[in-house]
C-alpha atoms as a PDB file:
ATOM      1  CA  UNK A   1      10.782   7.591  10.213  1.00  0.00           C
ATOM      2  CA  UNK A   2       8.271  10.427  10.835  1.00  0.00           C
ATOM      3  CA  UNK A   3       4.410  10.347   9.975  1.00  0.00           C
ATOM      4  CA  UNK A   4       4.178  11.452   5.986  1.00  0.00           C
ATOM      5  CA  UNK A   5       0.591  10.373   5.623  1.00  0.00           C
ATOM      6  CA  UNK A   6      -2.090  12.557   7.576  1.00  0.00           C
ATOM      7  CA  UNK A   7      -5.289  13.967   7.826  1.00  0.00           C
ATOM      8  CA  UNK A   8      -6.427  17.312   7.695  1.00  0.00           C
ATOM      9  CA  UNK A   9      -9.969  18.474   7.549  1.00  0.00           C
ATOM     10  CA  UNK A  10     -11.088  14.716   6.484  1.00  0.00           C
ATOM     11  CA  UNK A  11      -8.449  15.187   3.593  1.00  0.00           C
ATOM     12  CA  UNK A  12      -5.734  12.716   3.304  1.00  0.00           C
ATOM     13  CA  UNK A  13      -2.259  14.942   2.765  1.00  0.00           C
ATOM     14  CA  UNK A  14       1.543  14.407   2.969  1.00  0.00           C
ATOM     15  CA  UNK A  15       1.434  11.264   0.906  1.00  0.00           C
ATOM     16  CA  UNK A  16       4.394   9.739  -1.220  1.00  0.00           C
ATOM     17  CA  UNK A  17       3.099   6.669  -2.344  1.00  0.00           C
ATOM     18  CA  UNK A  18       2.176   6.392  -6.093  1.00  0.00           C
ATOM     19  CA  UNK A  19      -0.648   4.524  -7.036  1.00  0.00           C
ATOM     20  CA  UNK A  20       1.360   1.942  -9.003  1.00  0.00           C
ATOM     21  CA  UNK A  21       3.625   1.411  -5.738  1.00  0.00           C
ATOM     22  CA  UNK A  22       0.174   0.252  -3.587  1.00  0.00           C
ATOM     23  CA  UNK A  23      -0.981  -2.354  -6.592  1.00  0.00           C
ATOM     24  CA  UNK A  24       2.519  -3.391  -6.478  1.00  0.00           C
ATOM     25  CA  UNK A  25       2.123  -4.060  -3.057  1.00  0.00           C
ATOM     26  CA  UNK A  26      -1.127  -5.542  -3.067  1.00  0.00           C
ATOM     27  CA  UNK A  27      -0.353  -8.121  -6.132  1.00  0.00           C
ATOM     28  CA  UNK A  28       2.403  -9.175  -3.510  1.00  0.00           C
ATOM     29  CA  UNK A  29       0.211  -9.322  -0.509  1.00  0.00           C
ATOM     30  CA  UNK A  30      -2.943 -11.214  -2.407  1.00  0.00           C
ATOM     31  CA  UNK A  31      -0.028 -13.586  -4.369  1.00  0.00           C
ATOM     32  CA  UNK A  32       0.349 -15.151  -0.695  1.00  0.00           C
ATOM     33  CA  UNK A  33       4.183 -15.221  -2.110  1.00  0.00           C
ATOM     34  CA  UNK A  34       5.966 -13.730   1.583  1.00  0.00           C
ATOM     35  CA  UNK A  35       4.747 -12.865   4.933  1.00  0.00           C
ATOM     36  CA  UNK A  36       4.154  -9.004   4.448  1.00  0.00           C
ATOM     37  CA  UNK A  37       5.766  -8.766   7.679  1.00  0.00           C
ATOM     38  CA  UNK A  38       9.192  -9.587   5.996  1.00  0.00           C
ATOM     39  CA  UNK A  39       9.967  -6.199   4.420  1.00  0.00           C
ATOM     40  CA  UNK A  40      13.515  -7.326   2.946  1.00  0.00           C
ATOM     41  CA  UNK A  41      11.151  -9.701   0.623  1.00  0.00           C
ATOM     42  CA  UNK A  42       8.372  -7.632  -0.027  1.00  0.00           C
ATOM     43  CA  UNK A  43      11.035  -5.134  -1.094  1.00  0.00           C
ATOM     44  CA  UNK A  44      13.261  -7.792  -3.150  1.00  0.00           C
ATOM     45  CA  UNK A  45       9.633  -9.088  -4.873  1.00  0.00           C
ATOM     46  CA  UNK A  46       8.544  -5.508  -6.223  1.00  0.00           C
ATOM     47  CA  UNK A  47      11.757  -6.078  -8.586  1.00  0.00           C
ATOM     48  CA  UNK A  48      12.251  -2.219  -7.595  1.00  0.00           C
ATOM     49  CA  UNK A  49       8.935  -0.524  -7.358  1.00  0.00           C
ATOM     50  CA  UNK A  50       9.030  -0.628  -3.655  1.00  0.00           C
ATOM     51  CA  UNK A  51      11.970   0.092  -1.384  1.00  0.00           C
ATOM     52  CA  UNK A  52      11.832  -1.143   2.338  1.00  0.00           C
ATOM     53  CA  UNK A  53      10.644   2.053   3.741  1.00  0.00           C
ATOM     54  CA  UNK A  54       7.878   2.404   1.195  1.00  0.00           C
ATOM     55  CA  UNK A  55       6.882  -0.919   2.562  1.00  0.00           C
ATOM     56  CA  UNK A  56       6.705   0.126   6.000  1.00  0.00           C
ATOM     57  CA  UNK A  57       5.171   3.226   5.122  1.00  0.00           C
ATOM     58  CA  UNK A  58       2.497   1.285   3.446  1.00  0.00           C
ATOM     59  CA  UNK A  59       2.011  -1.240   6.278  1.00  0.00           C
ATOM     60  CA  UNK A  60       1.645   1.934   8.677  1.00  0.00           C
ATOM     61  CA  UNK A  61      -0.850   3.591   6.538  1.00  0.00           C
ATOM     62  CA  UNK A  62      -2.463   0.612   4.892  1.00  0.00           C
ATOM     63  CA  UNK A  63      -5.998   2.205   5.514  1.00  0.00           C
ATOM     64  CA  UNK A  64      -5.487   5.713   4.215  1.00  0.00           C
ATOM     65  CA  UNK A  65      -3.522   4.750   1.361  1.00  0.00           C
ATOM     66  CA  UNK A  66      -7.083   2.069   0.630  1.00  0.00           C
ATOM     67  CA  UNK A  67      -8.898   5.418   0.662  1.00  0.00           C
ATOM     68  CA  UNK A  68      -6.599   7.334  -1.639  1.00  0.00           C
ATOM     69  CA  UNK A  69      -6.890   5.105  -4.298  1.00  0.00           C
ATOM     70  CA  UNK A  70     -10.036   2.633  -3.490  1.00  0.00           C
ATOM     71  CA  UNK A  71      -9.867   0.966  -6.932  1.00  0.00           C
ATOM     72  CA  UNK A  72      -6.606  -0.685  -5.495  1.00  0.00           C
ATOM     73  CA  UNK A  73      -7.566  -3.370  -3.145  1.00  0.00           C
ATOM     74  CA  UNK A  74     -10.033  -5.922  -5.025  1.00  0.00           C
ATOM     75  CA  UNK A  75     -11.198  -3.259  -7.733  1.00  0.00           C
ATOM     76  CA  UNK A  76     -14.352  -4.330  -9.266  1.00  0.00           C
ATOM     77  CA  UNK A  77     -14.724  -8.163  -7.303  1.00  0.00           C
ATOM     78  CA  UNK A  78     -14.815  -6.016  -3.868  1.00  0.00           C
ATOM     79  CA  UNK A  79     -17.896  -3.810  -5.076  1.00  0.00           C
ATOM     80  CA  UNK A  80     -19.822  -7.351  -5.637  1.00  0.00           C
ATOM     81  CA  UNK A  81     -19.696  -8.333  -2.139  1.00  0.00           C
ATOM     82  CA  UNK A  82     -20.555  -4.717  -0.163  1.00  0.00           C
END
C-alpha cells in the first residue's frame, strides 16, 4: 500500500480516514479487547467501520491522524493531565 497520509508545508494532506473511523479505533484500542497488532480482529470488532487496510493505515499514521482530529484520543481527560 502506498503513503496516503503526508505532509506538506506543516499541513497534513492525502488523508482517508474519517473521524468516526479513528474513535472507532481508539474505543477498540483503550477497550484492551485485542492486541492492535491483530488487524483481522481489530477489523472484525469495528462491526464494519474499519476494514483491515484502514487499520493498517491507522497504525502507520497513528500520530498524524492524533493531530487531525486531537479531540480523538482521551478528549477532555487528556487536557487535565498536560
Amino acid at each position: 500500500m502506498s503513503e496516503i497520509i503526508h505532509v506538506v508545508d506543516g499541513e497534513i494532506q492525502g488523508y482517508l480516514i474519517s473521524e468516526a473511523q479513528f474513535i472507532e479505533f481508539e474505543d477498540i484500542r483503550q477497550s484492551g479487547m485485542t492486541n492492535m497488532f491483530d488487524v483481522r480482529a481489530v477489523a472484525e470488532l469495528s462491526g464494519g467501520e474499519l476494514e483491515r487496510d484502514d487499520v493498517r493505515l491507522i497504525m502507520k499514521n497513528y500520530e498524524l491522524l492524533h493531530k487531525l482530529y486531537p479531540n480523538v484520543r482521551g478528549g477532555a481527560d487528556e487536557k487535565e493531565y498536560e
